[in-house]
N, C-alpha and C. Protein backbone atom coordinates (compact mmCIF):
# COMPACT_ATOMS: atom_id res chain seq x y z
N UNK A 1 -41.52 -25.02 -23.86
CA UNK A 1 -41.29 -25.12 -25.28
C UNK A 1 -42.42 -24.45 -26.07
N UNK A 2 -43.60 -24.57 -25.47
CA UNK A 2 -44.88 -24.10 -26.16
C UNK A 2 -44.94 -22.72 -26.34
N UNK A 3 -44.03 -21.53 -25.44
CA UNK A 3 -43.63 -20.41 -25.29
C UNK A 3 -42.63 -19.98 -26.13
N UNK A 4 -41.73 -20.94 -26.66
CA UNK A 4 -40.95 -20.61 -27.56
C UNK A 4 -41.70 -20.60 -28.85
N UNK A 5 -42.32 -21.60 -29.35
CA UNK A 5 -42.86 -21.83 -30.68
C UNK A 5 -43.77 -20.87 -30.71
N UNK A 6 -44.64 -19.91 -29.63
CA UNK A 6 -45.43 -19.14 -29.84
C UNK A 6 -44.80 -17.66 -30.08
N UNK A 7 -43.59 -17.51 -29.40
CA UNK A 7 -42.87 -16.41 -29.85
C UNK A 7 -42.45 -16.46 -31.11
N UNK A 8 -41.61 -17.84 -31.52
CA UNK A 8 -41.64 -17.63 -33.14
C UNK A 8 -42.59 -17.41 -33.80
N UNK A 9 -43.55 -17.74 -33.77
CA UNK A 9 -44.95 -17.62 -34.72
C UNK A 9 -45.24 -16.31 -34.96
N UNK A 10 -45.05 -15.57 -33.57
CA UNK A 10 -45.46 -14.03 -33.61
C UNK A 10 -44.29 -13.27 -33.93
N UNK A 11 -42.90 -13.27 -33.96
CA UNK A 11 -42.34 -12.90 -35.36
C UNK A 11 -41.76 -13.49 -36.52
N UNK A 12 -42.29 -14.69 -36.89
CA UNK A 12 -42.50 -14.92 -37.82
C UNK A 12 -43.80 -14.00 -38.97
N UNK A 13 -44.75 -13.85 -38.22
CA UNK A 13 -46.21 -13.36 -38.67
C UNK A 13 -45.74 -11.93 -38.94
N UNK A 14 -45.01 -10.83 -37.85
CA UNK A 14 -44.32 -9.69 -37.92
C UNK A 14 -43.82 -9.20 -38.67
N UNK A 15 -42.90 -10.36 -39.24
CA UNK A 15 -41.61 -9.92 -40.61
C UNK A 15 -42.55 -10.14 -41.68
N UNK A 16 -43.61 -11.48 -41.60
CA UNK A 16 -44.57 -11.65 -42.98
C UNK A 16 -45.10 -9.73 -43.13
N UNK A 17 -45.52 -9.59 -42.15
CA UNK A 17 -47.05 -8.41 -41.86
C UNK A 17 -46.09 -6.83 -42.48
N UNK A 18 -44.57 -6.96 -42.10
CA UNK A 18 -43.86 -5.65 -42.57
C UNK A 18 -43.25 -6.30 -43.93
N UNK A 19 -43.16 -7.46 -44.99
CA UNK A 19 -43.15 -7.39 -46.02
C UNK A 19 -44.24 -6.94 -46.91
N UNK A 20 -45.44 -7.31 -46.45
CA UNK A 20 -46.56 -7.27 -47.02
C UNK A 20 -46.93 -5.86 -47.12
N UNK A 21 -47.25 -4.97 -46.07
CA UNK A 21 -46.51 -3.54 -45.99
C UNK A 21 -45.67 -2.94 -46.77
N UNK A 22 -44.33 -3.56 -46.98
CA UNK A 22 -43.66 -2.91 -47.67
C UNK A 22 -44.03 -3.04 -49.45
N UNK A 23 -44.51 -4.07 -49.79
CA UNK A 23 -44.93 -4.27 -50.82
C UNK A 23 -46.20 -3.70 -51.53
N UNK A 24 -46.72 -3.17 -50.55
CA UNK A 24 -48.56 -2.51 -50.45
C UNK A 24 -48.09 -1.44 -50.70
N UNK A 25 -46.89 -1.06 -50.15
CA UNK A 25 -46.95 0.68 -50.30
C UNK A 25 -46.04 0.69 -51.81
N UNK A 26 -45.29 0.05 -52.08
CA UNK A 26 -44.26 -0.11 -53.62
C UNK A 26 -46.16 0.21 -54.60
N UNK A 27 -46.57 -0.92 -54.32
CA UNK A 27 -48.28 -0.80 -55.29
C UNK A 27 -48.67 0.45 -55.41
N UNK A 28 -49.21 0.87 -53.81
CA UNK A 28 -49.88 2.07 -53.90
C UNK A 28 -49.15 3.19 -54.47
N UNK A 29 -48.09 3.52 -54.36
CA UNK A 29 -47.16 4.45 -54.53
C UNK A 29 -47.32 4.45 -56.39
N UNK A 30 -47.58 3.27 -57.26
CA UNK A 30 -47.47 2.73 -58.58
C UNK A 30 -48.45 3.66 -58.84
N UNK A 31 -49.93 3.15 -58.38
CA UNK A 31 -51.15 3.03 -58.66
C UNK A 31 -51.55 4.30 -58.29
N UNK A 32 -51.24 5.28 -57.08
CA UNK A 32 -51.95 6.61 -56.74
C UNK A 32 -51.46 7.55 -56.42
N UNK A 33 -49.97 7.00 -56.11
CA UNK A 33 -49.07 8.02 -56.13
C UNK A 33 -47.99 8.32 -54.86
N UNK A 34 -47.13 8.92 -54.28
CA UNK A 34 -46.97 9.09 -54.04
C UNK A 34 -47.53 9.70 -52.15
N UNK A 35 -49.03 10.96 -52.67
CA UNK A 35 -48.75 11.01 -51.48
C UNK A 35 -49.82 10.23 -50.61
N UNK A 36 -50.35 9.29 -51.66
CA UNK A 36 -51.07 8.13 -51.06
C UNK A 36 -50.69 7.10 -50.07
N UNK A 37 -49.13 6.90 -50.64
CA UNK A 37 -48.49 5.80 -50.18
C UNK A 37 -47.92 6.82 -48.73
N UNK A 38 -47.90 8.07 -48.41
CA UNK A 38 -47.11 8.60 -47.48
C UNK A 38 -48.59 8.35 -46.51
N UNK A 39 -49.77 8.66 -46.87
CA UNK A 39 -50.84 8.52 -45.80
C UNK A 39 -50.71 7.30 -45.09
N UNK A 40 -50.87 6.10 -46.33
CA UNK A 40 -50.72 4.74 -46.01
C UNK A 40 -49.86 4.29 -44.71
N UNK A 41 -48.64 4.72 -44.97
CA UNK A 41 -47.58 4.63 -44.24
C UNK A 41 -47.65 4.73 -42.84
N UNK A 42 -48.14 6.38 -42.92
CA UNK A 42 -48.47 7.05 -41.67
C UNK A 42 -49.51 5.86 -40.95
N UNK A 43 -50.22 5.67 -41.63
CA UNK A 43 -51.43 5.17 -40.97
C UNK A 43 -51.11 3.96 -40.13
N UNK A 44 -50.16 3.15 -41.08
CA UNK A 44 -49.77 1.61 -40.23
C UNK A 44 -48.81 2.68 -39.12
N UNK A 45 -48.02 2.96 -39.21
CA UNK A 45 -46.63 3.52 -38.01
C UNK A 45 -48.09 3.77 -37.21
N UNK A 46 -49.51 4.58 -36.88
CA UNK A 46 -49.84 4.88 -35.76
C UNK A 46 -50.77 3.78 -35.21
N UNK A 47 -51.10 2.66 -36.11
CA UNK A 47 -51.33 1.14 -35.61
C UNK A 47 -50.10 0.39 -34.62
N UNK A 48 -49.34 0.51 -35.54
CA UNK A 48 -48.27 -0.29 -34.74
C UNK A 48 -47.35 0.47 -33.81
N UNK A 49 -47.28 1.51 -33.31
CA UNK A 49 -46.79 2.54 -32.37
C UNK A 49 -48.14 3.09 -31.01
N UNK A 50 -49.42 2.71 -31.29
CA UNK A 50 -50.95 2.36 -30.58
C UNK A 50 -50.21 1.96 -29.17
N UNK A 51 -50.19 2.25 -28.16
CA UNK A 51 -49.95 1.55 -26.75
C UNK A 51 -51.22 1.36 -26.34
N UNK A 52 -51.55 0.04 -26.18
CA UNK A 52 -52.78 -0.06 -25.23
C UNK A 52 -53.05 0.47 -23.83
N UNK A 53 -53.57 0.90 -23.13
CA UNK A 53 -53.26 0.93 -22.26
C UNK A 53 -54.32 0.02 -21.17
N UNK A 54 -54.74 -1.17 -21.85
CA UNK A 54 -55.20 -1.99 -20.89
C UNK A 54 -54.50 -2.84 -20.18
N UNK A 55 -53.41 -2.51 -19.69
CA UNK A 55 -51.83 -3.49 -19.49
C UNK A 55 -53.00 -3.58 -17.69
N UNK A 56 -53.47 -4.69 -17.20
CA UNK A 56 -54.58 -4.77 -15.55
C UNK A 56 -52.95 -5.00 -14.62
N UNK A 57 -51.59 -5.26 -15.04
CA UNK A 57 -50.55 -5.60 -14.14
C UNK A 57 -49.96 -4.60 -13.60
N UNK A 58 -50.54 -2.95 -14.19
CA UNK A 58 -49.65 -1.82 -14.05
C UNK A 58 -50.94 -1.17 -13.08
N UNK A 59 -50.07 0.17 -12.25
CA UNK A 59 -51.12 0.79 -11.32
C UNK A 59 -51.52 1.78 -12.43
N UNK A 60 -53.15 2.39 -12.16
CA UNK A 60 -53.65 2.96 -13.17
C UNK A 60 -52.67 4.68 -13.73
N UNK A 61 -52.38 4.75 -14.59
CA UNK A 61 -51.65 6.04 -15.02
C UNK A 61 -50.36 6.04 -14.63
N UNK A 62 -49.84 5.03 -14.82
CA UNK A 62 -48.77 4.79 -14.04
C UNK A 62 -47.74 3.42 -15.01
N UNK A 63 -46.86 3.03 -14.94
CA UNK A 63 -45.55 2.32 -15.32
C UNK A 63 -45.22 1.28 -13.95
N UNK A 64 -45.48 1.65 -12.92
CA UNK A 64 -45.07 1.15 -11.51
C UNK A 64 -46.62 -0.84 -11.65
N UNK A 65 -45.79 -1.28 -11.10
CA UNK A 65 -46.50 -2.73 -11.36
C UNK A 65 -47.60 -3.25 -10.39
N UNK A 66 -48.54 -3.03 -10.76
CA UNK A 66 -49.64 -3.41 -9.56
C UNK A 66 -49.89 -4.53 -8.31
N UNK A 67 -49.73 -3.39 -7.20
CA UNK A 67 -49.36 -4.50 -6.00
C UNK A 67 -50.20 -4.32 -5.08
N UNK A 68 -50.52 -5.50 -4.31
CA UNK A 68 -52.03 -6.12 -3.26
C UNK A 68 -51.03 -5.18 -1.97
N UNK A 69 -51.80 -4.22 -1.30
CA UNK A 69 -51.39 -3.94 -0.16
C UNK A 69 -52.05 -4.67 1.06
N UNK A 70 -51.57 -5.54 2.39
CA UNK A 70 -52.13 -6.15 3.25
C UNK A 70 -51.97 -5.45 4.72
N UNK A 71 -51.38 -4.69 4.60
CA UNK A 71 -50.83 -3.98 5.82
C UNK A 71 -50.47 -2.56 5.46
N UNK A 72 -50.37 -1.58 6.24
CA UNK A 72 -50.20 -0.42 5.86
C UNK A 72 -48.75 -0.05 7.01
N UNK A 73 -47.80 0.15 5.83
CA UNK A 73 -46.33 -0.74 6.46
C UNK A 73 -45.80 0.64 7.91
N UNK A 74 -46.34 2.23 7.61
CA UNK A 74 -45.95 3.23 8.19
C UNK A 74 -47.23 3.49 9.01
N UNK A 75 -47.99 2.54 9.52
CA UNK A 75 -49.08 2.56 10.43
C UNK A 75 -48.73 1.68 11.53
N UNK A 76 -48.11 0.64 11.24
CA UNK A 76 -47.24 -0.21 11.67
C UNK A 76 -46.91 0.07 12.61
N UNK A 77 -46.27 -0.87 13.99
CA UNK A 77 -45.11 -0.80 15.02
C UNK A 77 -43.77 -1.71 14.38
N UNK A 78 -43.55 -2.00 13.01
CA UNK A 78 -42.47 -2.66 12.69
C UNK A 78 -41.33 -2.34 12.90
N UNK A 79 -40.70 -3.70 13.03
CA UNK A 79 -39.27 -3.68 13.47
C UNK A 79 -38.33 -3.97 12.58
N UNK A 80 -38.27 -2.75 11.45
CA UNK A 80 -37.60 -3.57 10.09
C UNK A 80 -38.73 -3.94 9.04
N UNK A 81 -38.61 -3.84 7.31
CA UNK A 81 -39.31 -4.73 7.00
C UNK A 81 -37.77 -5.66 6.24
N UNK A 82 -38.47 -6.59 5.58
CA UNK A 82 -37.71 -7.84 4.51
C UNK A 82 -38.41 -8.16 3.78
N UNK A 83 -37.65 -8.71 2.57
CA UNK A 83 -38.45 -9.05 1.02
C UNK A 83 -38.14 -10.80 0.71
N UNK A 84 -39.25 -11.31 0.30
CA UNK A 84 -39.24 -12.45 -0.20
C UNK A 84 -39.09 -12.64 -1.69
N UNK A 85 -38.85 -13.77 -2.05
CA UNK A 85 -38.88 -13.67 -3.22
C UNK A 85 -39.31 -15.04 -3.83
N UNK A 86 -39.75 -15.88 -4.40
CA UNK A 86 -40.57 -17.47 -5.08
C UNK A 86 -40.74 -17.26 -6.29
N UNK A 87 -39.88 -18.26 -7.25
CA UNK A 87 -40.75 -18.47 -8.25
C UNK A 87 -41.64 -19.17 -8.42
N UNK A 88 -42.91 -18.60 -8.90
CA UNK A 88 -44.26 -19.62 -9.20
C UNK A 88 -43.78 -20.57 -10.21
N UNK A 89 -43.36 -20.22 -11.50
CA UNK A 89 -43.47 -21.36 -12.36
C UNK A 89 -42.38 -20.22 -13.44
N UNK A 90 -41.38 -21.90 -13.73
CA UNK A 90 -40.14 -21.44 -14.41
C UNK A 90 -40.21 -22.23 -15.77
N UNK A 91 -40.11 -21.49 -17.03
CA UNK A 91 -40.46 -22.17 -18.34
C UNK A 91 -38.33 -22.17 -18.63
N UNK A 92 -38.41 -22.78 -19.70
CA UNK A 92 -37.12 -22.56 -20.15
C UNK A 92 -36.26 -21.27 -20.31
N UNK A 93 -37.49 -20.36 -21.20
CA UNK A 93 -36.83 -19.10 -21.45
C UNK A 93 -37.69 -18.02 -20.63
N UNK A 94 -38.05 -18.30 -19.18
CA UNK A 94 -39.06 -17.13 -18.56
C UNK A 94 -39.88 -17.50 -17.56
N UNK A 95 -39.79 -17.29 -16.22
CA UNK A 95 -40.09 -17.37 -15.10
C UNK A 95 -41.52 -16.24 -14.94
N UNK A 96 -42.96 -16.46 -14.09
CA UNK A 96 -43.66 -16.12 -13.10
C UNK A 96 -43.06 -15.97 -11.51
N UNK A 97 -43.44 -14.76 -11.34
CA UNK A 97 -42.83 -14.70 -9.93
C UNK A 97 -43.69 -14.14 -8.72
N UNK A 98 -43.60 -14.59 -7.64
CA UNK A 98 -43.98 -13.46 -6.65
C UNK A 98 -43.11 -12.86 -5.52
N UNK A 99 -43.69 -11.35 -4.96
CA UNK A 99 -42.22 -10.85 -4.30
C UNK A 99 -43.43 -10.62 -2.95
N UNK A 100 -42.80 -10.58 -1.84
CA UNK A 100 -43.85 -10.23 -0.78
C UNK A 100 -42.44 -9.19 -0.10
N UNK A 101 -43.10 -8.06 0.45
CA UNK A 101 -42.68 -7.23 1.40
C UNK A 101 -43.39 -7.39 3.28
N UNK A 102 -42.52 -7.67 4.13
CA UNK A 102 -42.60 -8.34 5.12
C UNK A 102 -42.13 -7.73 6.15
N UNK A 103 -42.64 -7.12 7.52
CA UNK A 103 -42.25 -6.98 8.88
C UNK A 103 -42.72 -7.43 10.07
N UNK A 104 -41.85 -7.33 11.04
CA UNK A 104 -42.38 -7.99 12.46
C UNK A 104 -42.61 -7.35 13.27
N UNK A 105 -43.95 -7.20 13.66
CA UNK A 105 -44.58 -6.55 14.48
C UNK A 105 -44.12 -6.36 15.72
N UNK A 106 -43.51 -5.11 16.47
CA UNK A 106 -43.03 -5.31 17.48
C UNK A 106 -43.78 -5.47 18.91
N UNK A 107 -45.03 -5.22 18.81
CA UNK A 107 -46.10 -5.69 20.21
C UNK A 107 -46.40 -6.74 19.87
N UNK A 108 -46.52 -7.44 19.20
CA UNK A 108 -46.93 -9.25 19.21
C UNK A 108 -46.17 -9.56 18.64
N UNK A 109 -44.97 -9.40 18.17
CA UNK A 109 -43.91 -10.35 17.50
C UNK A 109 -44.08 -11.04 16.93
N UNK A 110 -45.12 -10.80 16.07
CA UNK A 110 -45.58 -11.58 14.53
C UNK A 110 -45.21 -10.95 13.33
N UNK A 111 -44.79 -11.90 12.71
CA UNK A 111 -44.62 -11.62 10.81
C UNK A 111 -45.78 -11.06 10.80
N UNK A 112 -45.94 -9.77 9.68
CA UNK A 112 -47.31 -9.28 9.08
C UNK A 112 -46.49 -9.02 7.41
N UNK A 113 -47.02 -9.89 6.78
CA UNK A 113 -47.48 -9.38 5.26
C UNK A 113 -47.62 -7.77 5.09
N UNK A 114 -46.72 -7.37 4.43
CA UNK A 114 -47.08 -5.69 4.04
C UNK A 114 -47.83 -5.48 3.01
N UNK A 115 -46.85 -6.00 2.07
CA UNK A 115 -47.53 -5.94 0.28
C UNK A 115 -46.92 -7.05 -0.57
N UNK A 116 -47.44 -7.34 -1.69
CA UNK A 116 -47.15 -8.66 -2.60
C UNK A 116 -47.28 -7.65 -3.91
N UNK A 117 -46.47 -8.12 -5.32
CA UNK A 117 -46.97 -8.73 -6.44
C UNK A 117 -46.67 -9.53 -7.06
N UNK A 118 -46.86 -9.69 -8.42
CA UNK A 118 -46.48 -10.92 -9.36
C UNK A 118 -45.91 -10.12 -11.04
N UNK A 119 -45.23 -10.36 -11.11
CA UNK A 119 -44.56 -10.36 -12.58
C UNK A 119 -44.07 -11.60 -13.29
N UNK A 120 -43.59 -11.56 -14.65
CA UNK A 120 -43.04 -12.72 -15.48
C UNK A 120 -41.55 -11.59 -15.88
N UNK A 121 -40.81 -12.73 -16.13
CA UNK A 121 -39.81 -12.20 -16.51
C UNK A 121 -38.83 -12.67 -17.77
N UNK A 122 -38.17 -12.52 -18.46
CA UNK A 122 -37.25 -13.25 -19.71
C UNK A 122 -38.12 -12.95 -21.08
N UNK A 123 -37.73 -14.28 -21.90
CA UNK A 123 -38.89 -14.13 -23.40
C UNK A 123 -39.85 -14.06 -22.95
N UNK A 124 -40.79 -12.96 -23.29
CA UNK A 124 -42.36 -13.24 -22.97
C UNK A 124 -42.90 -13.04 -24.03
N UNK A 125 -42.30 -12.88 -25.74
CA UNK A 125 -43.02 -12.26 -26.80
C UNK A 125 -44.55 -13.31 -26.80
N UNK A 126 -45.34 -12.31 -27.44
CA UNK A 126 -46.42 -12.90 -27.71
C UNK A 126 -47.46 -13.26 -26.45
N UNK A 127 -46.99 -13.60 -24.92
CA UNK A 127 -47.89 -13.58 -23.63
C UNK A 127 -47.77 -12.26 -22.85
N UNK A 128 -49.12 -12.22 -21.81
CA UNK A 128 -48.82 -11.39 -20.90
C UNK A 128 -49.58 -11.72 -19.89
N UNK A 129 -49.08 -11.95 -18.71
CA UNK A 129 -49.20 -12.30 -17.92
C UNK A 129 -49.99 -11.08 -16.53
N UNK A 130 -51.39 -11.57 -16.05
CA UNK A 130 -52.58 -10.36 -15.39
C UNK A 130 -52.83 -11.18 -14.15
N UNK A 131 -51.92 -10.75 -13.25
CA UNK A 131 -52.73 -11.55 -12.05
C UNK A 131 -53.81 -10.58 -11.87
N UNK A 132 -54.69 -11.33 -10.71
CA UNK A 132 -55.94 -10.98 -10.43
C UNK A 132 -56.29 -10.65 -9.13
N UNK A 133 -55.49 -12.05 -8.25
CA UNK A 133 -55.73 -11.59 -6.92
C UNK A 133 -54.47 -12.36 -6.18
N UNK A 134 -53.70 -11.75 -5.14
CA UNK A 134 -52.59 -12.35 -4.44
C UNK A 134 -53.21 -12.43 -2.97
N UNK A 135 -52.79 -13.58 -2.33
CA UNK A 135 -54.04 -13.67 -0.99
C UNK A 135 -52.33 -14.06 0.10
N UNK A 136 -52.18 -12.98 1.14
CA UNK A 136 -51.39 -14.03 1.72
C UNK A 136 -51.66 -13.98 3.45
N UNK A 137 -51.78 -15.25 3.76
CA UNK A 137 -52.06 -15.66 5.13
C UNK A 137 -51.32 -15.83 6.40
N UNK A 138 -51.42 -15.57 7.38
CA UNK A 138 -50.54 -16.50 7.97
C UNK A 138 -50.87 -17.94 8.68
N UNK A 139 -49.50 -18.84 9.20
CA UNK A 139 -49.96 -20.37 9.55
C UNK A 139 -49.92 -20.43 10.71
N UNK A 140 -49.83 -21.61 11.64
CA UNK A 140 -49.71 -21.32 12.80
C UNK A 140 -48.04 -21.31 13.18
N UNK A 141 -47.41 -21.59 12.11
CA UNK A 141 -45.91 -21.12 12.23
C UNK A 141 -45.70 -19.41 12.06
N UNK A 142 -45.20 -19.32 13.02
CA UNK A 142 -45.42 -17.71 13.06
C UNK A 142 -44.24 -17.08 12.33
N UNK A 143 -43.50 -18.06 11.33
CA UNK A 143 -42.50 -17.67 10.45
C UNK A 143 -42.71 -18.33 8.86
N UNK A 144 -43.70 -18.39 8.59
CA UNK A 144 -44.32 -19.22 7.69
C UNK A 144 -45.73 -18.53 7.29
N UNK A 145 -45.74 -18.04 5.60
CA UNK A 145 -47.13 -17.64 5.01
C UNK A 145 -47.63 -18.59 4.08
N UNK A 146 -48.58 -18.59 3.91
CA UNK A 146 -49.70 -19.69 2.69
C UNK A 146 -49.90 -18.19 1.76
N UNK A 147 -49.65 -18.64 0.67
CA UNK A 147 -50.16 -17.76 -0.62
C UNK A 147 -50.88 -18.05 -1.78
N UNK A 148 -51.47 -17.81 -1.81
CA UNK A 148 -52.12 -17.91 -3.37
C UNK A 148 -52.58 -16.90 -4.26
N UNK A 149 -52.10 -17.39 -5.68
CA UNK A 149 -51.93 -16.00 -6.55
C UNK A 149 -52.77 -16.88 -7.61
N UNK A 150 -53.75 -16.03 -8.03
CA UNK A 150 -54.96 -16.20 -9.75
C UNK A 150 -54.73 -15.28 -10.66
N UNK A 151 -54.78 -15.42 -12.09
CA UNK A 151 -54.18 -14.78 -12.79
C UNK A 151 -54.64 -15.67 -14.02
N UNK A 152 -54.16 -14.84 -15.29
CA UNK A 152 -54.22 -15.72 -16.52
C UNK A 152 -53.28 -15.25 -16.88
N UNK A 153 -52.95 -16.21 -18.19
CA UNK A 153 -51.91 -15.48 -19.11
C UNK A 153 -52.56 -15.38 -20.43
N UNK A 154 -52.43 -14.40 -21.26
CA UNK A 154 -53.03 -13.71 -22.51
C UNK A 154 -51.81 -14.27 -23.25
N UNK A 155 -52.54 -15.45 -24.08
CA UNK A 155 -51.55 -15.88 -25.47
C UNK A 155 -52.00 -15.05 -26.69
N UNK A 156 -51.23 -14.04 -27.49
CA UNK A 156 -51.37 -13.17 -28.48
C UNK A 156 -50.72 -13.44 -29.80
N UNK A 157 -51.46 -13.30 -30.63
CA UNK A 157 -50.62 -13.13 -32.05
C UNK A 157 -50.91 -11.44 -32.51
N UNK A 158 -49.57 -10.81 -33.21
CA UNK A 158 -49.93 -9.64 -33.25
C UNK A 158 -50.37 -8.20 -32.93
N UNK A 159 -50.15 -9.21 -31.22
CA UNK A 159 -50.52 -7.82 -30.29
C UNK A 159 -52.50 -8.11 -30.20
N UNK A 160 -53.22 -9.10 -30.75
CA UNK A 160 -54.48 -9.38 -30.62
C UNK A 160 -54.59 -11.27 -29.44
N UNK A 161 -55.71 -10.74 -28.67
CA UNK A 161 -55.44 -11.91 -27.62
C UNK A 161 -56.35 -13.18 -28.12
N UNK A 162 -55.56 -14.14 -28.60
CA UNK A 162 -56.17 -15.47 -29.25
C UNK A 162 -56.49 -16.39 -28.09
N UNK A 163 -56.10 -16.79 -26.55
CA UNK A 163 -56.68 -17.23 -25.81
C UNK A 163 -56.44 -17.00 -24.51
N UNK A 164 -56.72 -17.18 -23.54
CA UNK A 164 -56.71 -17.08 -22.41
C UNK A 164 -56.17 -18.21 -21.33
N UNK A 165 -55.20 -18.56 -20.57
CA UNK A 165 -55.16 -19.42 -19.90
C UNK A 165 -54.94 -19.34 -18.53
N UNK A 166 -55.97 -19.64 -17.99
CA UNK A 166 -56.06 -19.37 -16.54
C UNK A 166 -54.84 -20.03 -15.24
N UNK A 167 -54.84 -19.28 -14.54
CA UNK A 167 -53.40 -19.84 -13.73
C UNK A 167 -53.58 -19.55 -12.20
N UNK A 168 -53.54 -20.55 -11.45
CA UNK A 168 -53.16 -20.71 -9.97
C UNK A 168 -52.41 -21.15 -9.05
N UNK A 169 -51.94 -20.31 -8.57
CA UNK A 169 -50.42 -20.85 -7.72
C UNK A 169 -50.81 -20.68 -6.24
N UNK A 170 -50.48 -21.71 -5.49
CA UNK A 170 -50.62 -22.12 -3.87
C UNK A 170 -49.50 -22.67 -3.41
N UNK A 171 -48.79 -22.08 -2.31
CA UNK A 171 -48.25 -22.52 -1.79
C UNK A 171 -47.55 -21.73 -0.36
N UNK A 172 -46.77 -22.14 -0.25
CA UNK A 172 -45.70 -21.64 1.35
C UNK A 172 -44.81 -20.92 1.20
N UNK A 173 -44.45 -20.01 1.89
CA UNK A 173 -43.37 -18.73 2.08
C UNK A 173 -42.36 -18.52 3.32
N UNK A 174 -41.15 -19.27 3.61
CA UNK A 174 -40.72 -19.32 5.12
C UNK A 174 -39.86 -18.00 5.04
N UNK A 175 -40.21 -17.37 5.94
CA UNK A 175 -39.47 -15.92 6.07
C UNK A 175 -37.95 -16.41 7.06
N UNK A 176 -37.32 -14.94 6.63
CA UNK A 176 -35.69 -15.74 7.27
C UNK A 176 -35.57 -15.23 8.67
């Protein structure tokens, strides 16, 4: 619920921030003219069109989503790989997730971990979600991983990060 009320807030604040805008430039346009109010203009569109590019969930220069490699899957003797899939933690309107990529070694006939990441998915206005580190193990069930994923989530108003809340997920992975 706390995810919802924070998405309203942040467009609520949005529609305030483009009236106020629109009303600044009606002024300026009064007061200096014309091609004052066209600078003005310009100036917010290249604020609010700005891509950060400190997004730590993406690979660097890249769109593709940053993922822990544990195995190097074409170095491998695998027999096949397979994908897992867990949700860490499910809000009303928007799930944390992790995905693991998985094969079985064909000289010891063990599960090996290939690669992992973590995304959020649904409403996310206003959070963003940075894991940090995905750890995955194996148990002495040789069809069974222990995982643990650290991360925060960035609560924002405005596209500016008002706090930080740190996040850790542990738990078990039974492969099929």
């Amino acid at each position: 619920m706390m995810y919802l009320l924070w998405a309203l807030i942040n467009i609520g604040l949005f529609l305030f921030f483009i009236a106020v805008s629109f009303k600044a430039t009606i002024l300026l346009r009064e007061k200096l003219g014309l091609f004052a109010s066209v600078i003005f203009v310009f100036g917010l569109l290249s604020f609010i069109g700005h891509s950060s590019n400190d997004n730590e969930n993406k690979e660097s220069n890249s769109t593709q989503i940053k993922t822990w490699e544990f195995a190097n899957g074409d170095s491998l003797k695998i027999n096949g790989t397979d994908f897992l899939h867990i949700d860490l933690e499910k809000t009303l309107f928007s799930k944390y997730e992790l995905r693991l990529k998985y094969g079985k070694d064909k000289e010891r006939n063990l599960v090996i971990p290939i690669s992992a990441y973590s995304s959020n998915s649904g409403f996310i206005s206003g959070t963003n979600w940075k894991p940090f580190s995905i750890n995955i193990n194996a148990t002495n069930d040789k069809n069974k991983f222990e995982y643990m994923v650290l991360g925060i989530v960035e609560w924002k108003i405005l596209g500016i990060a008002f706090y930080f809340e740190p996040k850790d997920y542990t738990g078990f992975l039974v492969t099929k």
